[in-house]
PDB file of N, CA and C in Angstrom:
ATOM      1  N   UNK A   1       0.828  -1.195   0.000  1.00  0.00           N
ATOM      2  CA  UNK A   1       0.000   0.000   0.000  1.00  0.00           C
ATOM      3  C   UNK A   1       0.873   1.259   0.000  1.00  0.00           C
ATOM      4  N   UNK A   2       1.722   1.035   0.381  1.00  0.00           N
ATOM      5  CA  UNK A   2       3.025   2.219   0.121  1.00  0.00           C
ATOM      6  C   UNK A   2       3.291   2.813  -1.062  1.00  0.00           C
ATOM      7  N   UNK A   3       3.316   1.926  -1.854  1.00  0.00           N
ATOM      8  CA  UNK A   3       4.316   2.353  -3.060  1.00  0.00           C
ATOM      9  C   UNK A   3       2.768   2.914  -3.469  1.00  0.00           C
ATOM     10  N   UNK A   4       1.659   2.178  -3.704  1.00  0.00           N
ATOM     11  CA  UNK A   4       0.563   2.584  -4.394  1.00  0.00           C
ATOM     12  C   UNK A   4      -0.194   4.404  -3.866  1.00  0.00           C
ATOM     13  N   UNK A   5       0.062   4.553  -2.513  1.00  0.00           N
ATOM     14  CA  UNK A   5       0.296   5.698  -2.096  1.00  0.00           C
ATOM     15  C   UNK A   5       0.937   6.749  -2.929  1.00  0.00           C
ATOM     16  N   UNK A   6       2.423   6.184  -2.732  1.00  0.00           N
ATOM     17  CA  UNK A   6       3.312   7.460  -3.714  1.00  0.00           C
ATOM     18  C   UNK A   6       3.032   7.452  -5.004  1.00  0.00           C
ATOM     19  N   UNK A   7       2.695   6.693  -5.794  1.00  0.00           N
ATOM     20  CA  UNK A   7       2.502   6.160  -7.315  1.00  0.00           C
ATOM     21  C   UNK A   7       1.547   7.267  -7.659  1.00  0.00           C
ATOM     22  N   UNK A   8       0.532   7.326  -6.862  1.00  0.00           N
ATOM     23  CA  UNK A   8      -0.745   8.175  -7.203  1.00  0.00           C
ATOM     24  C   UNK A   8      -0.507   9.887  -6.984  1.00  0.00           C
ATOM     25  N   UNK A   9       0.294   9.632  -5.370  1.00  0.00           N
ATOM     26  CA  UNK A   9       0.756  11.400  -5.243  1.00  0.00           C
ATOM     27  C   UNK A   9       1.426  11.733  -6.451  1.00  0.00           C
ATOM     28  N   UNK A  10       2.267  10.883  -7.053  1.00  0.00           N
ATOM     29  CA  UNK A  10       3.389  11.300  -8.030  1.00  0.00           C
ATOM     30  C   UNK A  10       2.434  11.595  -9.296  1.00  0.00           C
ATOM     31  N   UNK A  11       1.594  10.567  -9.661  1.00  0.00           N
ATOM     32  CA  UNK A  11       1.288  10.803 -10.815  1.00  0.00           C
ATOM     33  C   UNK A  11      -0.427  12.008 -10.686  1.00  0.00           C
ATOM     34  N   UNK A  12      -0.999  12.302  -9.336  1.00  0.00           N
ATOM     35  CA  UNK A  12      -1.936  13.084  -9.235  1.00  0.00           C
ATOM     36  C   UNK A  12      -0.859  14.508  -9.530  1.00  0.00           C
ATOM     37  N   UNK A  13       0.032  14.231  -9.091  1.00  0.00           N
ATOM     38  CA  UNK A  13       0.922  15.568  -9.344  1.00  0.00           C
ATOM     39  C   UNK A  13       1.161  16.060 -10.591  1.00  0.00           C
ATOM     40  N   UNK A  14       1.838  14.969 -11.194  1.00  0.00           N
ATOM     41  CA  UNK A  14       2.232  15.337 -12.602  1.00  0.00           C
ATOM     42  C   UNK A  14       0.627  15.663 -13.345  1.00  0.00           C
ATOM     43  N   UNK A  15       0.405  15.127 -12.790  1.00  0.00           N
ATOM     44  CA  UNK A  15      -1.062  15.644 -14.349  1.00  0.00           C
ATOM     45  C   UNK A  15      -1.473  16.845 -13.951  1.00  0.00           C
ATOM     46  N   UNK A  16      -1.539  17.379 -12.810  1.00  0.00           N
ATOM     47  CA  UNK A  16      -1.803  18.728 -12.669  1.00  0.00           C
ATOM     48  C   UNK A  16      -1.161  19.581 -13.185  1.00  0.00           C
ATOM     49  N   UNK A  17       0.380  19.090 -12.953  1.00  0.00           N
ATOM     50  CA  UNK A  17       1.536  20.305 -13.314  1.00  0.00           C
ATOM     51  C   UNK A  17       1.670  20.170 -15.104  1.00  0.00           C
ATOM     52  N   UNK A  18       0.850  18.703 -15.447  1.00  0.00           N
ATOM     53  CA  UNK A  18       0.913  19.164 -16.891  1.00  0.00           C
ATOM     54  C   UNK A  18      -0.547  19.704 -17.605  1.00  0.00           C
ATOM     55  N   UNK A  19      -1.271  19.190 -16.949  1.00  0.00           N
ATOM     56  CA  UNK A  19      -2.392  20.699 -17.254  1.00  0.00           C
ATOM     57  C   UNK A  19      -2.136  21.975 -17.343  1.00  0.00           C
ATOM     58  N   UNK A  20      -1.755  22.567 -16.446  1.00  0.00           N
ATOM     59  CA  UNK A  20      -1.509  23.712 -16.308  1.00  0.00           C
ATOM     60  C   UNK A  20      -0.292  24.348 -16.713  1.00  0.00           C
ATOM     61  N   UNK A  21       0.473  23.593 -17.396  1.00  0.00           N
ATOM     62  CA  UNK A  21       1.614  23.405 -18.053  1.00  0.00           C
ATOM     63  C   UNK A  21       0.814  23.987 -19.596  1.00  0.00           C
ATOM     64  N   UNK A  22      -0.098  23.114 -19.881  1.00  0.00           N
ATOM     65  CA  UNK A  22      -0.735  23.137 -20.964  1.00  0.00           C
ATOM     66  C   UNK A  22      -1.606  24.277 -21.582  1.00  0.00           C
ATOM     67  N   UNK A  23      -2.321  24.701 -20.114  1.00  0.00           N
ATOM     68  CA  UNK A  23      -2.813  26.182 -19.911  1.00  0.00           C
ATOM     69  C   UNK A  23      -1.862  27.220 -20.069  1.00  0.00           C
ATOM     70  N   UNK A  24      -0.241  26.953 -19.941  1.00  0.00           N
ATOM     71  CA  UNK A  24       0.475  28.475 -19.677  1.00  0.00           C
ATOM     72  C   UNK A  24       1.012  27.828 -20.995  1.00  0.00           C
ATOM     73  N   UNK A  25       1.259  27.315 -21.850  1.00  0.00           N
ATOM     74  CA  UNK A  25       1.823  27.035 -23.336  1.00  0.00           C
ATOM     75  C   UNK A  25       0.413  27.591 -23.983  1.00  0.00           C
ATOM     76  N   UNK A  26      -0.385  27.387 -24.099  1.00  0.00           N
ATOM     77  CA  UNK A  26      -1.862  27.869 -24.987  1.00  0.00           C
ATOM     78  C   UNK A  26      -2.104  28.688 -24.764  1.00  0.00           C
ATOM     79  N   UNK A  27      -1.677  29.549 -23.487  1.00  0.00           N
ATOM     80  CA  UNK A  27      -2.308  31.106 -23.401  1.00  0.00           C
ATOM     81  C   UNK A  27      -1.316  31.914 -23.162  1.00  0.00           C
ATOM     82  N   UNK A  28      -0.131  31.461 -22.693  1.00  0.00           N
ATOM     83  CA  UNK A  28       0.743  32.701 -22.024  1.00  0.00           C
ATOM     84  C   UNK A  28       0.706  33.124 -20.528  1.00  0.00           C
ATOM     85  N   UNK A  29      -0.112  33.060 -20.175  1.00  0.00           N
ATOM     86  CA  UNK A  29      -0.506  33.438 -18.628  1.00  0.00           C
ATOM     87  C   UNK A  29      -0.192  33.316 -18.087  1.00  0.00           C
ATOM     88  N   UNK A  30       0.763  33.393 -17.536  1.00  0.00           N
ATOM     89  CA  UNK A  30       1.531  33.254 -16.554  1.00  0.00           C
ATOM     90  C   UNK A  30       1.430  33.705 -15.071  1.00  0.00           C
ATOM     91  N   UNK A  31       0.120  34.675 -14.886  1.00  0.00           N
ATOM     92  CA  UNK A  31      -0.847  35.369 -13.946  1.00  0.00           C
ATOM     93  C   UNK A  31      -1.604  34.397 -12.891  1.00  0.00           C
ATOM     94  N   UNK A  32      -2.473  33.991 -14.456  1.00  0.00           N
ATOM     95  CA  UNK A  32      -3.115  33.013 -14.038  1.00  0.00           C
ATOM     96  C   UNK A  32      -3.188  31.720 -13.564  1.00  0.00           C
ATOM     97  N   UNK A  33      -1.899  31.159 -13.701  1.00  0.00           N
ATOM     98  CA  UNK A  33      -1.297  29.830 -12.979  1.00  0.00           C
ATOM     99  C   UNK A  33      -0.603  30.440 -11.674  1.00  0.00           C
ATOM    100  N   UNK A  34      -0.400  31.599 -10.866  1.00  0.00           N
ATOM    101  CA  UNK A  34      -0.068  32.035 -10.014  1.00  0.00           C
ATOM    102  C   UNK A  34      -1.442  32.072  -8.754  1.00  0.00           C
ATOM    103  N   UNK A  35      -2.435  32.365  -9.788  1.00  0.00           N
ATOM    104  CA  UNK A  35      -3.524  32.529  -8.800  1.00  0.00           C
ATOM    105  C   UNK A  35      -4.287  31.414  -9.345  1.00  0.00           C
ATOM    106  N   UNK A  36      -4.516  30.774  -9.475  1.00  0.00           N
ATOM    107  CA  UNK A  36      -5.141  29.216  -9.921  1.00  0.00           C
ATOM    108  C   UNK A  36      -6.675  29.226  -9.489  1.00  0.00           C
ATOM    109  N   UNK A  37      -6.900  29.570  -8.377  1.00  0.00           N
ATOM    110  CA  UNK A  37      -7.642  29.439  -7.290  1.00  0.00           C
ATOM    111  C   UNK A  37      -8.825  30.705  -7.998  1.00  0.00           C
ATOM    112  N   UNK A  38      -8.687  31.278  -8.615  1.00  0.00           N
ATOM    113  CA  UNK A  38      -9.277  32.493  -9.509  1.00  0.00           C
ATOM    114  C   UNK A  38     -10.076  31.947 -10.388  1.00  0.00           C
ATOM    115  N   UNK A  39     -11.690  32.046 -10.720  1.00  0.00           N
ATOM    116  CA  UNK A  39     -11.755  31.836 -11.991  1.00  0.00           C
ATOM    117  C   UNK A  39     -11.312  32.721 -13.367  1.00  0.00           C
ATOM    118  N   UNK A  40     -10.745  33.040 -13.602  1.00  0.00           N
ATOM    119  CA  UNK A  40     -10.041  33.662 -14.545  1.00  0.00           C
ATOM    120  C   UNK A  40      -9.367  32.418 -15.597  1.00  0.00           C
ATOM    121  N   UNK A  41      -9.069  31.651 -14.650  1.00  0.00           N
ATOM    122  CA  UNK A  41      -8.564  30.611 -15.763  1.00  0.00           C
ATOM    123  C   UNK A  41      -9.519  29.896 -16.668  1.00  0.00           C
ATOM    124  N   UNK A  42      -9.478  29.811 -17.981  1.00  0.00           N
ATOM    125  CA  UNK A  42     -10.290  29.041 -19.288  1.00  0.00           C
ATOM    126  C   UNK A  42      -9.799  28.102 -19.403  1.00  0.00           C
ATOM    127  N   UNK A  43      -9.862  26.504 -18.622  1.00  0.00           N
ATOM    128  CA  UNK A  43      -9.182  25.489 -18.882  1.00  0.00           C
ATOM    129  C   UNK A  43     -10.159  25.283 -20.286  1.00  0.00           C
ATOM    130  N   UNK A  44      -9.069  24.529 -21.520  1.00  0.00           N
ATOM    131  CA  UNK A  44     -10.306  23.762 -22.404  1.00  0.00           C
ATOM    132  C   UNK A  44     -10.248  22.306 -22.062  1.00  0.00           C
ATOM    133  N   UNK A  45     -11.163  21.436 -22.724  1.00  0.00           N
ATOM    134  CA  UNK A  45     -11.923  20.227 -21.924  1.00  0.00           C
ATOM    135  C   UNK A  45     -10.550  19.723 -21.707  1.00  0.00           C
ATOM    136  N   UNK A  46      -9.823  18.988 -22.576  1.00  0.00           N
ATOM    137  CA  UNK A  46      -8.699  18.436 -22.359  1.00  0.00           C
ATOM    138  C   UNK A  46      -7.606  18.842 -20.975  1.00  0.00           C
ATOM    139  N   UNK A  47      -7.516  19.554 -20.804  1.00  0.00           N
ATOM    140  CA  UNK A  47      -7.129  20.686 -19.523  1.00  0.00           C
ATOM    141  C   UNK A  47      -7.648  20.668 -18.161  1.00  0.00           C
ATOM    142  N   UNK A  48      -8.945  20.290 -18.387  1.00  0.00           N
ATOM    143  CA  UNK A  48      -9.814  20.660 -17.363  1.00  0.00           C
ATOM    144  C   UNK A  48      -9.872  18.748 -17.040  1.00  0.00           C
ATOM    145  N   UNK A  49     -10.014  17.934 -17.551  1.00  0.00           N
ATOM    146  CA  UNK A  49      -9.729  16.543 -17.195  1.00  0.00           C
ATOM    147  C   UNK A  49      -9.034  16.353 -16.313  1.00  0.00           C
ATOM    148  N   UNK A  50      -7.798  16.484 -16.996  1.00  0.00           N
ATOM    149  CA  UNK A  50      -5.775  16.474 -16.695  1.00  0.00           C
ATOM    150  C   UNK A  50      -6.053  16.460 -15.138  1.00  0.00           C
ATOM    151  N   UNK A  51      -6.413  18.181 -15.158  1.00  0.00           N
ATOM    152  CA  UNK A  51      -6.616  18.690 -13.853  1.00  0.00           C
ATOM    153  C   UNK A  51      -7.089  18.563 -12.836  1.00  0.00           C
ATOM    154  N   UNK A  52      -8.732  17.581 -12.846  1.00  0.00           N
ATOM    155  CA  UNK A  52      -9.704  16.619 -11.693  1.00  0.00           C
ATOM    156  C   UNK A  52      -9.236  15.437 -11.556  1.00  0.00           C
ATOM    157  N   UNK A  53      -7.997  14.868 -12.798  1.00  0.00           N
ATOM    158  CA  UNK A  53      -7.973  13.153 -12.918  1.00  0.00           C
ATOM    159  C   UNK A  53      -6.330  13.965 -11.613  1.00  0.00           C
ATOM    160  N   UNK A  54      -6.023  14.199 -11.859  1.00  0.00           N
ATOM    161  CA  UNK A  54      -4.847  14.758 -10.920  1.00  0.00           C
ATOM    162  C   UNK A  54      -5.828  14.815  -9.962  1.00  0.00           C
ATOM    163  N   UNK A  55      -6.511  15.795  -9.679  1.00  0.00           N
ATOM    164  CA  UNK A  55      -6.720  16.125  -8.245  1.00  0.00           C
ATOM    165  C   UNK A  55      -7.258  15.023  -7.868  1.00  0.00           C
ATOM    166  N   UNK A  56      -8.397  14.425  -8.269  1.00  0.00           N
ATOM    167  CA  UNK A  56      -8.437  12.825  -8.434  1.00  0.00           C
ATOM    168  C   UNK A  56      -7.559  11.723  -7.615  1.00  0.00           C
ATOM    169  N   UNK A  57      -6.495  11.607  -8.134  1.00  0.00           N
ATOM    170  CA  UNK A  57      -5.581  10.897  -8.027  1.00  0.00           C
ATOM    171  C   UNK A  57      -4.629  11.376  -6.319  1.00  0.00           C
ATOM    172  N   UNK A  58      -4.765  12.357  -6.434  1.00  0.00           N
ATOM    173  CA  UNK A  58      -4.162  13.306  -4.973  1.00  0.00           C
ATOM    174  C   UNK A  58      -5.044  12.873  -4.024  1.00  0.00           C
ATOM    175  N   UNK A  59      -6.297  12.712  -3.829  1.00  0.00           N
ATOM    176  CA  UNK A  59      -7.016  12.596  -3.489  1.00  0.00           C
ATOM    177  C   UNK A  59      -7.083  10.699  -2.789  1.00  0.00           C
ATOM    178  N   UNK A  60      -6.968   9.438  -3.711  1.00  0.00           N
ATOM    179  CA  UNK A  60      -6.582   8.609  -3.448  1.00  0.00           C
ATOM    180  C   UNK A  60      -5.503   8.596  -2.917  1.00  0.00           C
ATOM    181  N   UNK A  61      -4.447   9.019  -3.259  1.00  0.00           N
ATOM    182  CA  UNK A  61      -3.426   9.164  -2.348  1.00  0.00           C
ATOM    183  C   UNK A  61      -3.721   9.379  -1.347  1.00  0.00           C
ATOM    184  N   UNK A  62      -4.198  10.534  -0.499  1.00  0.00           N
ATOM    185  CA  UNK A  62      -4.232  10.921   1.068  1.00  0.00           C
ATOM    186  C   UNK A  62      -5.487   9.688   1.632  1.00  0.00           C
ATOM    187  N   UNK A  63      -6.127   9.738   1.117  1.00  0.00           N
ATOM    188  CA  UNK A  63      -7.263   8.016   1.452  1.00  0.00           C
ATOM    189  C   UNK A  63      -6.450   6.797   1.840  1.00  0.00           C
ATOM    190  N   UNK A  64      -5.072   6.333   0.893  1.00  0.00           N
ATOM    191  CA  UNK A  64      -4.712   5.308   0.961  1.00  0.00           C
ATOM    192  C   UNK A  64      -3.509   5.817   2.811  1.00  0.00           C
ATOM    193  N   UNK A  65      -3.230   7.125   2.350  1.00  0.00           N
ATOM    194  CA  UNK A  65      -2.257   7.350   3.745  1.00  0.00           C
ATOM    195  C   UNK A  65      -2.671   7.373   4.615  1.00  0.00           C
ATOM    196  N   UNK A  66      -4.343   7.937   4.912  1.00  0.00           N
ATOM    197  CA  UNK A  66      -5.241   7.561   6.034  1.00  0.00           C
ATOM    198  C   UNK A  66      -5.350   6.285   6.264  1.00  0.00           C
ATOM    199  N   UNK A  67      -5.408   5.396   5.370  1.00  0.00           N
ATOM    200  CA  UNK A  67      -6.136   3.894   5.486  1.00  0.00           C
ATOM    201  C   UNK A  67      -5.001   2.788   6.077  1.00  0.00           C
ATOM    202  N   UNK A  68      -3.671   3.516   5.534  1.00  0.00           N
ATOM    203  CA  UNK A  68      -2.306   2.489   5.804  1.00  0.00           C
ATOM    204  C   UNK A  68      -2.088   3.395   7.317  1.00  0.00           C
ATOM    205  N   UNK A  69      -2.119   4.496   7.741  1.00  0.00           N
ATOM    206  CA  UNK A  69      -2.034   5.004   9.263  1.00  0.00           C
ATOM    207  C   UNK A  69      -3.149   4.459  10.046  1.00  0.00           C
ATOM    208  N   UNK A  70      -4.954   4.038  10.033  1.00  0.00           N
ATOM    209  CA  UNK A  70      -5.409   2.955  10.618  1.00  0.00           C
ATOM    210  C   UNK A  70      -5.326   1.716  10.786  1.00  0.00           C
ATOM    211  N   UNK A  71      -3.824   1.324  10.083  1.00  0.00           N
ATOM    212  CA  UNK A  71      -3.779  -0.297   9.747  1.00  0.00           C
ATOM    213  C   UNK A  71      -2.822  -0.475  10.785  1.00  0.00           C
TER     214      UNK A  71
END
């Protein structure tokens, strides 16, 4: 359950940082990946996936670190 832990932080990570990777190559904005948290940002669909399957994935991660700290 360890490794499957980090596997997911790592890869909930990367898909975020390449969403938004993807957002500051297609628009320039460099503003707007500062304040994220803003709607100001126009993810398009592809973008906006990346970005929930990441958070997604971050998300299993801290579940599995809760679940292996009750074990």
């Amino acid at each position: 359950m360890f490794y499957a832990e980090k596997i997911a932080l790592m890869a909930g990570l990367c898909l975020v940082l390449y969403a938004y990777f993807r957002y500051w190559r297609r628009t320039g904005d460099g503003q707007g990946l500062v304040m994220f948290w803003r709607r100001a940002m126009a993810l398009n669909v592809v973008e906006f996936k990346l970005q929930r399957g990441g958070i997604a994935l971050l998300l299993v991660a801290v579940v599995l670190r809760f679940a292996q700290a009750l074990l």
